[in-house]
Protein backbone atom coordinates (compact mmCIF):
# COMPACT_ATOMS: atom_id res chain seq x y z
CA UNK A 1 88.28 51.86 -119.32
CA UNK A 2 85.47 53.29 -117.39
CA UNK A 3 83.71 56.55 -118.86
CA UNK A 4 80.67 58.50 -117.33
CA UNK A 5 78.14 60.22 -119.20
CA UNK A 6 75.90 62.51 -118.10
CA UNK A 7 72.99 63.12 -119.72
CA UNK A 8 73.35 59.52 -120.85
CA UNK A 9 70.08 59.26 -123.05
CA UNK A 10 70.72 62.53 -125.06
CA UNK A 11 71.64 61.88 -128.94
CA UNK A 12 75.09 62.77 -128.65
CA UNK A 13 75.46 60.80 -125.68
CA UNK A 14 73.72 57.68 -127.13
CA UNK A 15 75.98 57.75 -129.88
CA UNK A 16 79.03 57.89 -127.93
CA UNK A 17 77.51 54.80 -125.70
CA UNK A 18 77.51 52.63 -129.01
CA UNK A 19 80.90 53.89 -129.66
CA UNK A 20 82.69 52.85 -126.17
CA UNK A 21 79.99 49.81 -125.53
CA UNK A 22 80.46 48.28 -122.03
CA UNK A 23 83.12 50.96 -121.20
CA UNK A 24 80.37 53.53 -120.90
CA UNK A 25 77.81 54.20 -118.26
CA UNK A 26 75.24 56.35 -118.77
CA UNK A 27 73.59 58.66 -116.32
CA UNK A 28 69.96 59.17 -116.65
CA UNK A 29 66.98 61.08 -115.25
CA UNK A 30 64.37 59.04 -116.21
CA UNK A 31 64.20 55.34 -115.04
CA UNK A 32 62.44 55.08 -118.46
CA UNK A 33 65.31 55.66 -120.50
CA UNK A 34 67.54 52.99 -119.43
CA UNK A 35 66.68 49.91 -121.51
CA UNK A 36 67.40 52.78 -124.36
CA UNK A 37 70.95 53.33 -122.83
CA UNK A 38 71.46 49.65 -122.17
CA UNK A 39 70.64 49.19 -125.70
CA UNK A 40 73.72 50.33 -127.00
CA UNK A 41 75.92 48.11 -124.79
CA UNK A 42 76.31 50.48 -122.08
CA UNK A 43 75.45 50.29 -118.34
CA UNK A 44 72.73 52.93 -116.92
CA UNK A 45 72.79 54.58 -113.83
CA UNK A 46 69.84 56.38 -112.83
CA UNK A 47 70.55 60.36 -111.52
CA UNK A 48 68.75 63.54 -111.70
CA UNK A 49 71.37 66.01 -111.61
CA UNK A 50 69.12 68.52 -111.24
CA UNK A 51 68.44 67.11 -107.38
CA UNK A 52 71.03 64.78 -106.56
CA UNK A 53 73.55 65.83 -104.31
CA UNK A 54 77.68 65.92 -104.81
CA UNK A 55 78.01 62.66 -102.55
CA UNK A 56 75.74 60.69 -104.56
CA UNK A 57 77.73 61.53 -107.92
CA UNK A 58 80.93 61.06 -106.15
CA UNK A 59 80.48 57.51 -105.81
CA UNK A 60 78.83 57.21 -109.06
CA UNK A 61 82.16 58.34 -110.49
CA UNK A 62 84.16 56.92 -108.39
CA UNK A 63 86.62 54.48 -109.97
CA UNK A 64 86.05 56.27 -113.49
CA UNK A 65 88.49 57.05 -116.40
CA UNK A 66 86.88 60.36 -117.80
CA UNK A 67 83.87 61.92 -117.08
CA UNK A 68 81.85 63.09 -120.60
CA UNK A 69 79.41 65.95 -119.91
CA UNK A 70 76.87 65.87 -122.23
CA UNK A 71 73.81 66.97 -120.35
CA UNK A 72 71.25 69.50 -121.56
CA UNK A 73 67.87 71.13 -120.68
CA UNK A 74 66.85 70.35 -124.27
CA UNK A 75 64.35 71.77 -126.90
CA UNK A 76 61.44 73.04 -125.43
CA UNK A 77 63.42 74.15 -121.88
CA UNK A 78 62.99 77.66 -120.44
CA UNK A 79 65.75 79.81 -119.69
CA UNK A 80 65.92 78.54 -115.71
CA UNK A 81 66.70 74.78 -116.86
CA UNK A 82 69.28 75.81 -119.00
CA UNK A 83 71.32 77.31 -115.75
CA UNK A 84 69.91 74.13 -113.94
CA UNK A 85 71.27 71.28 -116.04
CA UNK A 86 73.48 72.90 -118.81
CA UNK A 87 75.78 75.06 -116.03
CA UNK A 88 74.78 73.68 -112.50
CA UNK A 89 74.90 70.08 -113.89
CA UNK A 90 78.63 70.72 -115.05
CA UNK A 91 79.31 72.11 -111.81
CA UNK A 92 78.23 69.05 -110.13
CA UNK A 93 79.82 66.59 -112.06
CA UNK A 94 83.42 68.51 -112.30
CA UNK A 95 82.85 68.77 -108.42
CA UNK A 96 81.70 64.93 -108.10
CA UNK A 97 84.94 64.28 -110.66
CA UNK A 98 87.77 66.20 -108.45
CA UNK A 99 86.21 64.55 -105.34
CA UNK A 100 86.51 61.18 -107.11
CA UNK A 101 90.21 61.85 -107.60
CA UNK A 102 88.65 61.25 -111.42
CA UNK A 103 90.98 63.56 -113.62
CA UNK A 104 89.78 63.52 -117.45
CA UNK A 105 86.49 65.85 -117.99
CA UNK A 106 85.00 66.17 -121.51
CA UNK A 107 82.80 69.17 -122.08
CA UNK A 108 80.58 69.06 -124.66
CA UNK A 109 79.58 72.81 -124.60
CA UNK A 110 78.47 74.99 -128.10
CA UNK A 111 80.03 77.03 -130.41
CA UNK A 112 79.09 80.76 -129.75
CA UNK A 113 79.87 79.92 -125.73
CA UNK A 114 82.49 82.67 -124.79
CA UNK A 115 81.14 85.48 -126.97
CA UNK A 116 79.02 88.05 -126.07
CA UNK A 117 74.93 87.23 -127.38
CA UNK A 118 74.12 89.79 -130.72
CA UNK A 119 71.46 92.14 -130.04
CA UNK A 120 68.09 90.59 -130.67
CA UNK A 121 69.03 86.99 -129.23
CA UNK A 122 66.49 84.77 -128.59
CA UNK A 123 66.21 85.08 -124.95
CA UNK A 124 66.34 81.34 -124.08
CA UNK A 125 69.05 81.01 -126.19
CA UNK A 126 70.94 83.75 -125.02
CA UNK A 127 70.37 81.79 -121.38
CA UNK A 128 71.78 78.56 -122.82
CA UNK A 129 74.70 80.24 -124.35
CA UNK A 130 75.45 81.89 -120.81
CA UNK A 131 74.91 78.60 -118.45
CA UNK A 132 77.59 77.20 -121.30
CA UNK A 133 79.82 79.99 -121.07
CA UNK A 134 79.77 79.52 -116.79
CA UNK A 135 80.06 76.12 -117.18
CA UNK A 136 83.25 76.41 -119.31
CA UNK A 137 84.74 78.98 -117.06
CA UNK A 138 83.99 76.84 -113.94
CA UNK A 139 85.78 74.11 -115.65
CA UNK A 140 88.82 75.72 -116.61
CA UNK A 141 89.54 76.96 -112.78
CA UNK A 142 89.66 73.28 -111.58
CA UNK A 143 92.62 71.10 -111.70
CA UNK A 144 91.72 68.27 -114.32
CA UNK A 145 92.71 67.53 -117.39
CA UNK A 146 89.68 69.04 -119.42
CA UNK A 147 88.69 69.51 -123.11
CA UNK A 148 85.68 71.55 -123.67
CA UNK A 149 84.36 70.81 -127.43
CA UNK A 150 82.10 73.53 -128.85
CA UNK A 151 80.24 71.53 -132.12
CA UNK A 152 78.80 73.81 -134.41
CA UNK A 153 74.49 73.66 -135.14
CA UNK A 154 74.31 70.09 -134.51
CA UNK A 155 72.74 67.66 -137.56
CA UNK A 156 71.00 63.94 -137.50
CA UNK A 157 72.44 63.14 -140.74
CA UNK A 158 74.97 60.07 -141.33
CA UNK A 159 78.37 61.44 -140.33
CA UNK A 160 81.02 61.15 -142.46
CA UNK A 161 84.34 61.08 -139.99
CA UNK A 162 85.60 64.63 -141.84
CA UNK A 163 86.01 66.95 -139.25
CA UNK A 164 87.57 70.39 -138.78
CA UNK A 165 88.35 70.61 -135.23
CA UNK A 166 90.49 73.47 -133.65
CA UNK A 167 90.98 76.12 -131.34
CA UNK A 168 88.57 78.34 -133.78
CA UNK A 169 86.91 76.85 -136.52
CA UNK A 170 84.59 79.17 -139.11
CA UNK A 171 80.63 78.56 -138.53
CA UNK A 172 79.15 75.44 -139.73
CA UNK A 173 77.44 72.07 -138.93
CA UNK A 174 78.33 68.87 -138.05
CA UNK A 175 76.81 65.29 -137.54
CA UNK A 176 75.96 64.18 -133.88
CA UNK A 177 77.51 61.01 -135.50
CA UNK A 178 80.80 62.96 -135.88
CA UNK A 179 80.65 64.59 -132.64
CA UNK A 180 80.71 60.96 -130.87
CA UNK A 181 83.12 59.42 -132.97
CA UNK A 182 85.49 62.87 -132.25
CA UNK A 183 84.85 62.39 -128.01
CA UNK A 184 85.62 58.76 -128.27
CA UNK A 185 88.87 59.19 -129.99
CA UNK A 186 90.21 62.11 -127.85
CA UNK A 187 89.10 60.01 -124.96
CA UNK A 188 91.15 56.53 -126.46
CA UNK A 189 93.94 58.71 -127.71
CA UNK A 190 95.05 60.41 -124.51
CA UNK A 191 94.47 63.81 -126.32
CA UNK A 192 92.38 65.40 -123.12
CA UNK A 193 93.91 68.34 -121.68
CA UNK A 194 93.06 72.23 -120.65
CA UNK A 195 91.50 72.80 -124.44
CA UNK A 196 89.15 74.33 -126.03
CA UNK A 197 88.45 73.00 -129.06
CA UNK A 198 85.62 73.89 -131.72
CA UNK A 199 84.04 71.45 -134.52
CA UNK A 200 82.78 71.45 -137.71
CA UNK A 201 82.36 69.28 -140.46
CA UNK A 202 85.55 69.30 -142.56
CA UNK A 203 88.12 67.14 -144.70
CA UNK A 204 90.27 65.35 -142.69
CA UNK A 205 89.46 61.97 -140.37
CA UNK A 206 88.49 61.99 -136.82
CA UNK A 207 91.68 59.92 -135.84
CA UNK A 208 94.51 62.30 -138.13
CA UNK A 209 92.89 65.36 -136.56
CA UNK A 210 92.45 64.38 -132.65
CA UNK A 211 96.24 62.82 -133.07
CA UNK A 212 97.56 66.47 -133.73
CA UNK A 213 95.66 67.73 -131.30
């Protein structure tokens, strides 16, 4: 098994590294970041997606099981970067990932994506719930086998493999821990395919809930 990440040095995506181990490559900006990716077993590949073209990411992916995007303009980003990396990166990589002939895509997008921002919205976050909203759409007009997964507000506390994962879940939080551990199952299990699912902490393990997916 062969699995892409983009945005390979994010904490969701370092995670998910450890998880797969030398199954996982990691796509990163910075040249800096690779001994971290490397670190967790992984191979790094160094890409800006921000300026790399579709050719170069076609041949990154070529040869690749899934794709996993888990890019982001991160804290501190203004509301341009979020269309940048957050949508325009997707678009990339779903276009790289078709080209490829690669046909499982993993989104990892956000809960709140879909809906319409409440009055008063932070106006950077407003933008990053849009470039994830475009992002999904794009995705679901292509012909892979996609799963977009919308965590809820995202914690750096131990996770605990109790998940609540479904087409809508109430609001809540859930480890970044639990997030990887819920990717790398759907991705081992087969259970990718033209869903949306949303995540929250809950009471039942990773591997009962992705199997009844």
């Amino acid at each position: 098994m062969r699995i892409v990440i983009a945005g390979g040095h994010g904490q969701i995506a370092l995670r998910l590294a450890r998880l797969l181990g030398p199954a996982a490559v990691g796509l990163v900006r910075n040249p800096a970041h690779v001994p971290d990716v490397e670190a967790t077993g992984a191979a790094a590949v160094v890409c800006d997606l921000e300026r790399a073209g579709v050719e170069e990411v076609t041949e990154i992916v070529r040869g690749a099981d899934a794709v996993v995007f888990a890019a982001g303009a991160g804290p501190g980003s203004g509301a341009a970067r979020k269309d940048t990396v957050d949508r325009g990166a997707s678009v990339l990589m779903a276009d790289a990932a078709e080209r490829a002939g690669v046909r499982t895509f993993v989104q990892i997008s956000s809960m709140g994506a879909g809906r319409p921002s409440a009055p008063g919205t932070d106006e950077v976050w407003a933008a990053y719930l849009q470039a994830k909203t475009e992002a999904e759409d794009d995705l679901r007009r292509r012909d892979l086998d996609w799963t977009i997964v919308r965590p809820g507000r995202l914690t750096d506390e131990p996770g605990t493999g109790l998940v609540l994962l479904a087409p809508e879940v109430p609001p809540g939080s859930v480890p970044r821990d639990d997030v990887a551990a819920v990717i790398a199952a759907l991705l081992r299990s087969g259970g990718t395919g033209r869903r949306t699912l949303e995540l929250v902490s809950g009471d039942t393990p990773v591997a009962d809930l992705v199997a009844t997916q």
